[in-house]
C-alpha atoms as a PDB file:
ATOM      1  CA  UNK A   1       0.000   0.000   0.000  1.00  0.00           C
ATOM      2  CA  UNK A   2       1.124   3.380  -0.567  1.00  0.00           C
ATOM      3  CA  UNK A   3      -0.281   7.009   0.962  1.00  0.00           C
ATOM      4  CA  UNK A   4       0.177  10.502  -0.383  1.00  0.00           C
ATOM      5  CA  UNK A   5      -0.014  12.631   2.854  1.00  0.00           C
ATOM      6  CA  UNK A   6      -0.100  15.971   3.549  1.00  0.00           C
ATOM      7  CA  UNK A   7       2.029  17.287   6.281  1.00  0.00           C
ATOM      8  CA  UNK A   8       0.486  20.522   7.046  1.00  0.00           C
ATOM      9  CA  UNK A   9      -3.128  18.894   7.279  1.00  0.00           C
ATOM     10  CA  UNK A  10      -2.196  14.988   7.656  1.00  0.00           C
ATOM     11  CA  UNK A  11      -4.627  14.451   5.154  1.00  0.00           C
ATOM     12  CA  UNK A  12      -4.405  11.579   2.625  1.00  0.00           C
ATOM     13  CA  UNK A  13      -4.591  12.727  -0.713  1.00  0.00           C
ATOM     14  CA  UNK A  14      -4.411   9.802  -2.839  1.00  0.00           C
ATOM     15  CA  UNK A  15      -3.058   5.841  -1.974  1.00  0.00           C
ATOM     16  CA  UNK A  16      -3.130   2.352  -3.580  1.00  0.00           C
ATOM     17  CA  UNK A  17      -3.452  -0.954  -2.789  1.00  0.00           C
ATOM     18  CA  UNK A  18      -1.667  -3.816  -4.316  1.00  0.00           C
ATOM     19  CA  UNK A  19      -0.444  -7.212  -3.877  1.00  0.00           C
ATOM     20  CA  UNK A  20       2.400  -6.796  -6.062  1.00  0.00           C
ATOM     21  CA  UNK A  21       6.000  -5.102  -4.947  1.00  0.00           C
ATOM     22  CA  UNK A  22       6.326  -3.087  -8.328  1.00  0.00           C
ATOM     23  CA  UNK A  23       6.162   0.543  -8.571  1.00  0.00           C
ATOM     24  CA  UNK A  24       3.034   1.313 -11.158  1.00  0.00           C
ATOM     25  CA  UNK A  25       0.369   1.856  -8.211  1.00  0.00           C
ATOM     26  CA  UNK A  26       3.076   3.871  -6.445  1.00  0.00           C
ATOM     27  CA  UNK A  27       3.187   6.321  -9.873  1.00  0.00           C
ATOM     28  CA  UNK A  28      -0.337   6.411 -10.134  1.00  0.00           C
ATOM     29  CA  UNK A  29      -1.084   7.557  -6.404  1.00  0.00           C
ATOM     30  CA  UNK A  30       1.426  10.229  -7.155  1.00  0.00           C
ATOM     31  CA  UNK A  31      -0.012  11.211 -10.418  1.00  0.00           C
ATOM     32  CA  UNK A  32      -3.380  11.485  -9.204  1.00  0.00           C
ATOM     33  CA  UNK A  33      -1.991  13.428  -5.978  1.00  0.00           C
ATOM     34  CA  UNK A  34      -0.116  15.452  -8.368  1.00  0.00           C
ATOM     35  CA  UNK A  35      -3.660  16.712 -10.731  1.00  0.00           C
ATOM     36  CA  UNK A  36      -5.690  17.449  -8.059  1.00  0.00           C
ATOM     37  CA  UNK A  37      -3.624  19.076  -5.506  1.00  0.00           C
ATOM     38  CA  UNK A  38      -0.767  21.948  -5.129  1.00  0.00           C
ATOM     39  CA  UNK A  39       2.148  21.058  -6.297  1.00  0.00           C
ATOM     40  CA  UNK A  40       4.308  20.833  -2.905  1.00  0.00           C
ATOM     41  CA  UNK A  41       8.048  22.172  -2.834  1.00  0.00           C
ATOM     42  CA  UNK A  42       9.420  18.778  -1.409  1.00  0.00           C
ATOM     43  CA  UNK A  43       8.395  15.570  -1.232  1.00  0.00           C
ATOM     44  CA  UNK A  44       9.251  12.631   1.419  1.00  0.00           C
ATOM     45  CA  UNK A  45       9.675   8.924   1.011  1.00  0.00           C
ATOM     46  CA  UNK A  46      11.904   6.373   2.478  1.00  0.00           C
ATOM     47  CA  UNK A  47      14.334   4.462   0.233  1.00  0.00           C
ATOM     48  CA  UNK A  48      12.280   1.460  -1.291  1.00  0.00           C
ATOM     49  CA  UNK A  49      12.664   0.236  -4.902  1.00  0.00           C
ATOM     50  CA  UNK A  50       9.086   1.971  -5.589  1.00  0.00           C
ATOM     51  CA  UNK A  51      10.435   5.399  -4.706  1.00  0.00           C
ATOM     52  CA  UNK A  52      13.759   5.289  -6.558  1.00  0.00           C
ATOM     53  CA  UNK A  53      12.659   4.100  -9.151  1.00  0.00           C
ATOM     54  CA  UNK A  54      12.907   6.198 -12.301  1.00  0.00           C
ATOM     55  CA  UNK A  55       9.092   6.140 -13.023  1.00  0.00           C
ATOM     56  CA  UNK A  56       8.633   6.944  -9.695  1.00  0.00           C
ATOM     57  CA  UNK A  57      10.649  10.319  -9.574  1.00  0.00           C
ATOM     58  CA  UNK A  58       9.959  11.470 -13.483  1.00  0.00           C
ATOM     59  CA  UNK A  59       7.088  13.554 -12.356  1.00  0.00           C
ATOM     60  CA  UNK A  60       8.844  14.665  -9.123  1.00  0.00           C
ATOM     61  CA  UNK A  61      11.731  15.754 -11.498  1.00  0.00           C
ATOM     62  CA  UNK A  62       8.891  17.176 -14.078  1.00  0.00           C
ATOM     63  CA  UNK A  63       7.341  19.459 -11.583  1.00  0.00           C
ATOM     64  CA  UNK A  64      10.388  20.880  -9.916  1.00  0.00           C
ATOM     65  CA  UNK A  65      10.060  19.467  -6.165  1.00  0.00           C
ATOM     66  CA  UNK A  66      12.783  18.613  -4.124  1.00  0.00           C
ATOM     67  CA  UNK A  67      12.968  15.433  -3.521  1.00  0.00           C
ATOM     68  CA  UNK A  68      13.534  13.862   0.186  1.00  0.00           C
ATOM     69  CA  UNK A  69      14.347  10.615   1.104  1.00  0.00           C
ATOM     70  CA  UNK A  70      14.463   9.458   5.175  1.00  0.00           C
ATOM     71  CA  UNK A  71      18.088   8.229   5.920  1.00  0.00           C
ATOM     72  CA  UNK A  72      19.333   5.772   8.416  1.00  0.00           C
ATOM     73  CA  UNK A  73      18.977   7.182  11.524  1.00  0.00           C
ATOM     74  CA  UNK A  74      16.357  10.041  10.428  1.00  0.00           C
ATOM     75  CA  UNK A  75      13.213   8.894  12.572  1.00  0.00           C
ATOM     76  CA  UNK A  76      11.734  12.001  12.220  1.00  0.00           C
ATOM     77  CA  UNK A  77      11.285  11.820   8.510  1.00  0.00           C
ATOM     78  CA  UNK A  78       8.597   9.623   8.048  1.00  0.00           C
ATOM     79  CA  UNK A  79       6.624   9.996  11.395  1.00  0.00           C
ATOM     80  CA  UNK A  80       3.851  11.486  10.053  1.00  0.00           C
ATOM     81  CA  UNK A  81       3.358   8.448   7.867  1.00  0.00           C
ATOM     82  CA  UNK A  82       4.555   5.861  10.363  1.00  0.00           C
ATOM     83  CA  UNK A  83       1.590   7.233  12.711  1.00  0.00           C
ATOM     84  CA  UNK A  84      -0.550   6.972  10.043  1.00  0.00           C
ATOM     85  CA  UNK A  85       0.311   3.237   8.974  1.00  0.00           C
ATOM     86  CA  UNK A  86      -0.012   2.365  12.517  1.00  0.00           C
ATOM     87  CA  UNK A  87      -3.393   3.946  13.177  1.00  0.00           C
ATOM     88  CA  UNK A  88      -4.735   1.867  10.189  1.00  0.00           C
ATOM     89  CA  UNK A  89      -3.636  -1.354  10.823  1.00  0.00           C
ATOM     90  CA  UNK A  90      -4.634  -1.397  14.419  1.00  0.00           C
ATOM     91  CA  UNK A  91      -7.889   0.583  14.408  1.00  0.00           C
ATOM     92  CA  UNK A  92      -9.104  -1.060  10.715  1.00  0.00           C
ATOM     93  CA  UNK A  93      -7.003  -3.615   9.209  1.00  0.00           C
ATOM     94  CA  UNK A  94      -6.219  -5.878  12.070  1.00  0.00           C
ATOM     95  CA  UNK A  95     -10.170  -5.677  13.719  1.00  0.00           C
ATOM     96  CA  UNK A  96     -11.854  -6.726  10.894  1.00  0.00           C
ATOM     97  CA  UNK A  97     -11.241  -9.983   8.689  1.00  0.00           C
ATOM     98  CA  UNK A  98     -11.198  -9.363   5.002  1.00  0.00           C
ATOM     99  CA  UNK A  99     -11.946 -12.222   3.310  1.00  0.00           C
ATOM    100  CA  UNK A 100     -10.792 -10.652  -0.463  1.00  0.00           C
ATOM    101  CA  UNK A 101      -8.522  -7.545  -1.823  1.00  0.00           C
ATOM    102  CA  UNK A 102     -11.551  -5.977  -3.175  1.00  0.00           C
ATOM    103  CA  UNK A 103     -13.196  -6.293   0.598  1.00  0.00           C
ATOM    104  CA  UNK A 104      -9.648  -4.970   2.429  1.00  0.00           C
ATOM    105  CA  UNK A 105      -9.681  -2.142  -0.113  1.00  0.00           C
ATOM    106  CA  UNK A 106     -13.273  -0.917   0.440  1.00  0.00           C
ATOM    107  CA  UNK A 107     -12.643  -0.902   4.570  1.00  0.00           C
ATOM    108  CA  UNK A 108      -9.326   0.840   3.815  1.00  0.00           C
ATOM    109  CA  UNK A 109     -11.451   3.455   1.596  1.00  0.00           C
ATOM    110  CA  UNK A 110     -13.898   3.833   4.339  1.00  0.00           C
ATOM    111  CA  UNK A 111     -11.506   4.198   7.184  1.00  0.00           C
ATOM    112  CA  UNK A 112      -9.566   7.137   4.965  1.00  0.00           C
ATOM    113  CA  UNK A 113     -12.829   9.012   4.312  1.00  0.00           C
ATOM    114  CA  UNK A 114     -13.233   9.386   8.087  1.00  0.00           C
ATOM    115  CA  UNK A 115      -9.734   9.762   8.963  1.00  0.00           C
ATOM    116  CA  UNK A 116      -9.849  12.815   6.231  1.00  0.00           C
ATOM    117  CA  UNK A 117     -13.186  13.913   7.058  1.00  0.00           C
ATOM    118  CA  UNK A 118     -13.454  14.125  10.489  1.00  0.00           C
ATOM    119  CA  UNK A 119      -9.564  14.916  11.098  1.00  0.00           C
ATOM    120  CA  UNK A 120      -6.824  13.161  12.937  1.00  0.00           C
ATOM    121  CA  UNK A 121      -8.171  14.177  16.373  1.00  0.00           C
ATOM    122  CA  UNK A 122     -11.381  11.693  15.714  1.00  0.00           C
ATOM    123  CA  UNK A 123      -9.000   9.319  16.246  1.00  0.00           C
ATOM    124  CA  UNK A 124      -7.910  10.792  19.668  1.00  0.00           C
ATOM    125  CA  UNK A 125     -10.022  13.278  21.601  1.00  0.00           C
ATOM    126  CA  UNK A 126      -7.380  14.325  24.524  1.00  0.00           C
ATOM    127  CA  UNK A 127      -5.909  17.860  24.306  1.00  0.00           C
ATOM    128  CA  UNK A 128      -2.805  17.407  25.616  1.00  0.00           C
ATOM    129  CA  UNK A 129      -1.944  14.881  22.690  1.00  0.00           C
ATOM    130  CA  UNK A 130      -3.588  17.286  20.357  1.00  0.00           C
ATOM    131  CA  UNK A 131      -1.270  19.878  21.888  1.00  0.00           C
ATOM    132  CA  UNK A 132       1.661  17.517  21.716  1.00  0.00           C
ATOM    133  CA  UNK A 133       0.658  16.682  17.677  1.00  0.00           C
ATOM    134  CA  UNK A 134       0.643  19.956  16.797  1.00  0.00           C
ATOM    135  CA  UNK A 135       4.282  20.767  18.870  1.00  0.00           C
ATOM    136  CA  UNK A 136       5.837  17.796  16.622  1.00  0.00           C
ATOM    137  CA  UNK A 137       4.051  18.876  13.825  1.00  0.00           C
ATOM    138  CA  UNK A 138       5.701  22.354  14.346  1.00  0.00           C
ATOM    139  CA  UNK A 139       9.206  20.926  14.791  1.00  0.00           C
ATOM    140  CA  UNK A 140       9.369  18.755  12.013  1.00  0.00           C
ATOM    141  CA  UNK A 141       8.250  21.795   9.825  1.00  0.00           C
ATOM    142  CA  UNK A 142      11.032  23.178  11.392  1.00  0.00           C
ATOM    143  CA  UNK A 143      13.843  20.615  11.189  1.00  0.00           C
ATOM    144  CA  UNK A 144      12.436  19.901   7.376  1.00  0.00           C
ATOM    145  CA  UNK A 145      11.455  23.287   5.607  1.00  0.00           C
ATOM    146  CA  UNK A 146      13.160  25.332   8.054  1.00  0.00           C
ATOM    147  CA  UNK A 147      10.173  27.511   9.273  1.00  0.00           C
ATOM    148  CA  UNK A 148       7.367  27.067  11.509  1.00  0.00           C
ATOM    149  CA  UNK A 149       4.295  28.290  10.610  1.00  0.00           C
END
């Protein structure tokens, strides 16, 4: 599976599912991330074969945006995704028993629609962690793009 997230608002803008390790679901998340949203100044992945590969980063190239990739070492760099894999898997994917793709992709669909719609603090409710989200989410802007806004 991959996720197109955006940093500022955690929201997922696009994702794929597939059963196979190549990177053509990977491009077309991106793609369709890429028509319908801003164009960002940088984008972050880690280092998998999807990522680097060239189809992968031809429309990263194409539309001018620095391109990031987590090092070893760099746990900050892909905790906003990390959080998000984790809240999936433990609040949709390992709860309910999907008996097909097509059945795992339509409870994944469902559980983004909410996650987008009613924001990431539907998934939490206390303030101090919503306080605490919004600090990180402050310093990684920092450590990353080097402003906070």
């Amino acid at each position: 599976m991959v996720a197109i997230l955006d940093w500022a608002t955690r929201k997922v803008l696009s994702w794929r599912l597939s059963n196979s390790m190549d990177s053509s679901f990977c491009v077309e998340a991106l793609k369709e991330a890429l028509e319908n949203y801003p164009v960002p100044q940088y984008f972050n992945t880690d280092q998998g074969s999807q990522f680097t590969s060239e189809s992968f980063l031809k429309p990263l190239k194409d539309n001018n945006i620095k391109i990031s990739m987590d090092g070893k070492g760099r746990a900050l760099d892909n905790v906003i995704i990390e959080r998000f894999w984790r809240s999936l898997k433990y609040k949709r994917i390992y709860l309910l028993e999907h008996e097909s793709l097509v059945q795992t992709r339509i409870g994944i669909s469902e559980y983004i629609d909410r996650y987008n719609s009613e924001g990431i603090m539907a998934f939490r409710g206390e303030p101090l962690t919503r306080l605490l989200c919004c600090c990180l989410i402050q310093i990684v802007r920092l450590i990353c793009f080097g402003f906070i806004a």
